[in-house]
Protein backbone atom coordinates (compact mmCIF):
# COMPACT_ATOMS: atom_id res chain seq x y z
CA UNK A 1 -37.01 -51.64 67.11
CA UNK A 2 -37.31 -48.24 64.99
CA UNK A 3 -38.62 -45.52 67.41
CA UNK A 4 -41.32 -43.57 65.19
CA UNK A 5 -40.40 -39.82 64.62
CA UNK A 6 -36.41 -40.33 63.88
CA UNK A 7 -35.51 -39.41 60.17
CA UNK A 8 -32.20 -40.92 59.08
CA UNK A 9 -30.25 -38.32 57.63
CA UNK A 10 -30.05 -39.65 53.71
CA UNK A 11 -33.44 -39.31 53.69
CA UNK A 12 -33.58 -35.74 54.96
CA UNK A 13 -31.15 -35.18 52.31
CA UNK A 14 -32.96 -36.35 49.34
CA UNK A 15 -35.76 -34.20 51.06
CA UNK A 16 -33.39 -31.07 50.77
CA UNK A 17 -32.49 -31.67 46.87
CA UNK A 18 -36.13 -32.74 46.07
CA UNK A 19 -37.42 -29.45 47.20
CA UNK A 20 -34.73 -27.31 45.45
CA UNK A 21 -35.81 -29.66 42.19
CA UNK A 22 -39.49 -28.59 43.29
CA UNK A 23 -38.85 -24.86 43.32
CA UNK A 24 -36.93 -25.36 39.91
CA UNK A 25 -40.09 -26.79 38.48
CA UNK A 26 -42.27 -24.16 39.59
CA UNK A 27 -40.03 -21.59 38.24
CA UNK A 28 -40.50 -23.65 34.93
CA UNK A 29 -43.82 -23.82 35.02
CA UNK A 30 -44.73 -20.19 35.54
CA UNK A 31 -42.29 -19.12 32.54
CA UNK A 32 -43.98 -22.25 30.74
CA UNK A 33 -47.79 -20.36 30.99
CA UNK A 34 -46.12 -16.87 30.59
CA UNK A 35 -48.96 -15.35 32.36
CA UNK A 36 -50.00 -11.71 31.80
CA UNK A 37 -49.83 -9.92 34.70
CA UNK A 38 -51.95 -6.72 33.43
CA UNK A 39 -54.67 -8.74 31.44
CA UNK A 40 -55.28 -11.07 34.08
CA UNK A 41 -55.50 -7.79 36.84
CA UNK A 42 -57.29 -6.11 33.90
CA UNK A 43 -59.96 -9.00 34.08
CA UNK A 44 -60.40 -9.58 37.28
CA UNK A 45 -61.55 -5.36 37.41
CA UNK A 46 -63.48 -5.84 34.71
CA UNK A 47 -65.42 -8.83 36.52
CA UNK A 48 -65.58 -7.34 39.85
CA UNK A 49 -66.92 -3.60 38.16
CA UNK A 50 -69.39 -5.71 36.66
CA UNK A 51 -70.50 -8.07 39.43
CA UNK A 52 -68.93 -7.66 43.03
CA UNK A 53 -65.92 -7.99 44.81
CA UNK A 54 -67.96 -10.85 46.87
CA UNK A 55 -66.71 -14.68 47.42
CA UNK A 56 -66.99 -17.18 45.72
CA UNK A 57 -65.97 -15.17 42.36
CA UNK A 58 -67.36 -17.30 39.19
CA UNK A 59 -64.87 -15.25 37.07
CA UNK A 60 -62.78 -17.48 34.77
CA UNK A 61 -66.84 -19.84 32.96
CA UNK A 62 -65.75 -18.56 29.71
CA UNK A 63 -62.13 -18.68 29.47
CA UNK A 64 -60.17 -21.45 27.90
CA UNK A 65 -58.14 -24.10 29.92
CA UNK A 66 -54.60 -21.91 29.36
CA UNK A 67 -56.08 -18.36 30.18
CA UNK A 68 -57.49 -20.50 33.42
CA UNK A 69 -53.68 -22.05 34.04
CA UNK A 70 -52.56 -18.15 33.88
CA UNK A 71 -55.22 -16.73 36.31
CA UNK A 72 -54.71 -19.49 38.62
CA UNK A 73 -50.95 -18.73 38.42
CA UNK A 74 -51.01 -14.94 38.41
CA UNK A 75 -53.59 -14.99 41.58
CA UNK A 76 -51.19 -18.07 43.29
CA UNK A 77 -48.65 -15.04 43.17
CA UNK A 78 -50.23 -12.72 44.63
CA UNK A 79 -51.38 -14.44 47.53
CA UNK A 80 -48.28 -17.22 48.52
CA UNK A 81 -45.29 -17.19 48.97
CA UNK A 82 -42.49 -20.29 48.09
CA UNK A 83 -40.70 -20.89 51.88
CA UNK A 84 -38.30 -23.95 51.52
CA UNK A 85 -38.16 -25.40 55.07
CA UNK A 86 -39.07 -28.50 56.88
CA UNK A 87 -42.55 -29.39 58.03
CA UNK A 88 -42.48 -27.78 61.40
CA UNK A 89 -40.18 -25.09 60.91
CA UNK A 90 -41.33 -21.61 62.36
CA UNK A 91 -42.13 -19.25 59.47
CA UNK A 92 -40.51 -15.79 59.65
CA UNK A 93 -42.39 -12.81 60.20
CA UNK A 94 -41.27 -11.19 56.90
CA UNK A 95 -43.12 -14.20 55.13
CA UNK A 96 -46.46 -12.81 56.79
CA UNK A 97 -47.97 -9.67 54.28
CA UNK A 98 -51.04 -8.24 54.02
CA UNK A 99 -53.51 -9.65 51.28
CA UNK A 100 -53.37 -8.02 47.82
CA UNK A 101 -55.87 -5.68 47.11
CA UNK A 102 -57.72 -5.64 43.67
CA UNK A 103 -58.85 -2.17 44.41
CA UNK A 104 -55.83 -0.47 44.83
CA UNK A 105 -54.89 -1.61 41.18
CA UNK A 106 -57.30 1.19 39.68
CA UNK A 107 -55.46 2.18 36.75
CA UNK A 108 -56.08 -0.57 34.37
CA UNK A 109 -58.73 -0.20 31.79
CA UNK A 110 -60.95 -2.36 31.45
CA UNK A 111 -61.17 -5.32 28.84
C-alpha cells in the first residue's frame, strides 16, 4: 500500500528541471513582448491623471491584444516576484517588498 504524501525522488527531480525549464520560458516570453517600461508607466499616469488611482482600473478598453500582453507583463513585474521552491517551502523575508507606487513615478510625461 502507497502511504499518500511520499514523493519518490525521480519525480521530485523532474519537478526541479521542469521549473528551471519554466523560469527559462518566462525569461523568453518577456524578451518575446519586449515591453516598454516608460510607455506602459507613462500610460498608466496618463489614465490615473485622468480618472483615479481607484480599483478596479478599466485602463487597457482601447489597446490592442500585444500592448495588453506588455501591460500585463510590465505590471506582473512590478508586483511578483519568480521564487523557485517547493510548494510549502517558507518564503524569505527579502522576497516580501512594499507595493510599487505609481505616484512616486512623477516624471514621465504624459501620452
Amino acid at each position: 500500500m502507497k502511504r499518500k504524501g511520499i514523493v519518490a525522488r525521480s519525480q521530485i527531480e523532474t519537478t526541479d528541471s521542469s521549473l528551471t525549464g519554466l523560469s527559462a520560458q518566462c525569461s523568453a516570453f518577456v524578451r518575446r513582448y519586449d515591453v516598454n517600461e516608460d510607455q506602459c508607466t507613462s500610460l498608466l499616469l496618463s489614465y490615473t491623471n485622468a480618472h483615479s488611482h481607484s480599483y478596479p482600473m478599466l485602463i487597457g478598453e482601447h489597446f490592442d491584444e500585444d500592448m495588453k500582453n506588455q501591460m500585463a507583463l510590465f505590471l506582473a513585474q512590478k508586483y511578483m516576484v519568480d521564487f523557485n521552491s517547493s510548494h510549502c517551502t517558507p518564503l524569505s523575508p527579502s522576497l516580501f517588498r512594499l507595493p510599487w507606487d505609481l505616484a512616486s513615478d512623477l516624471d514621465y510625461v504624459k501620452v
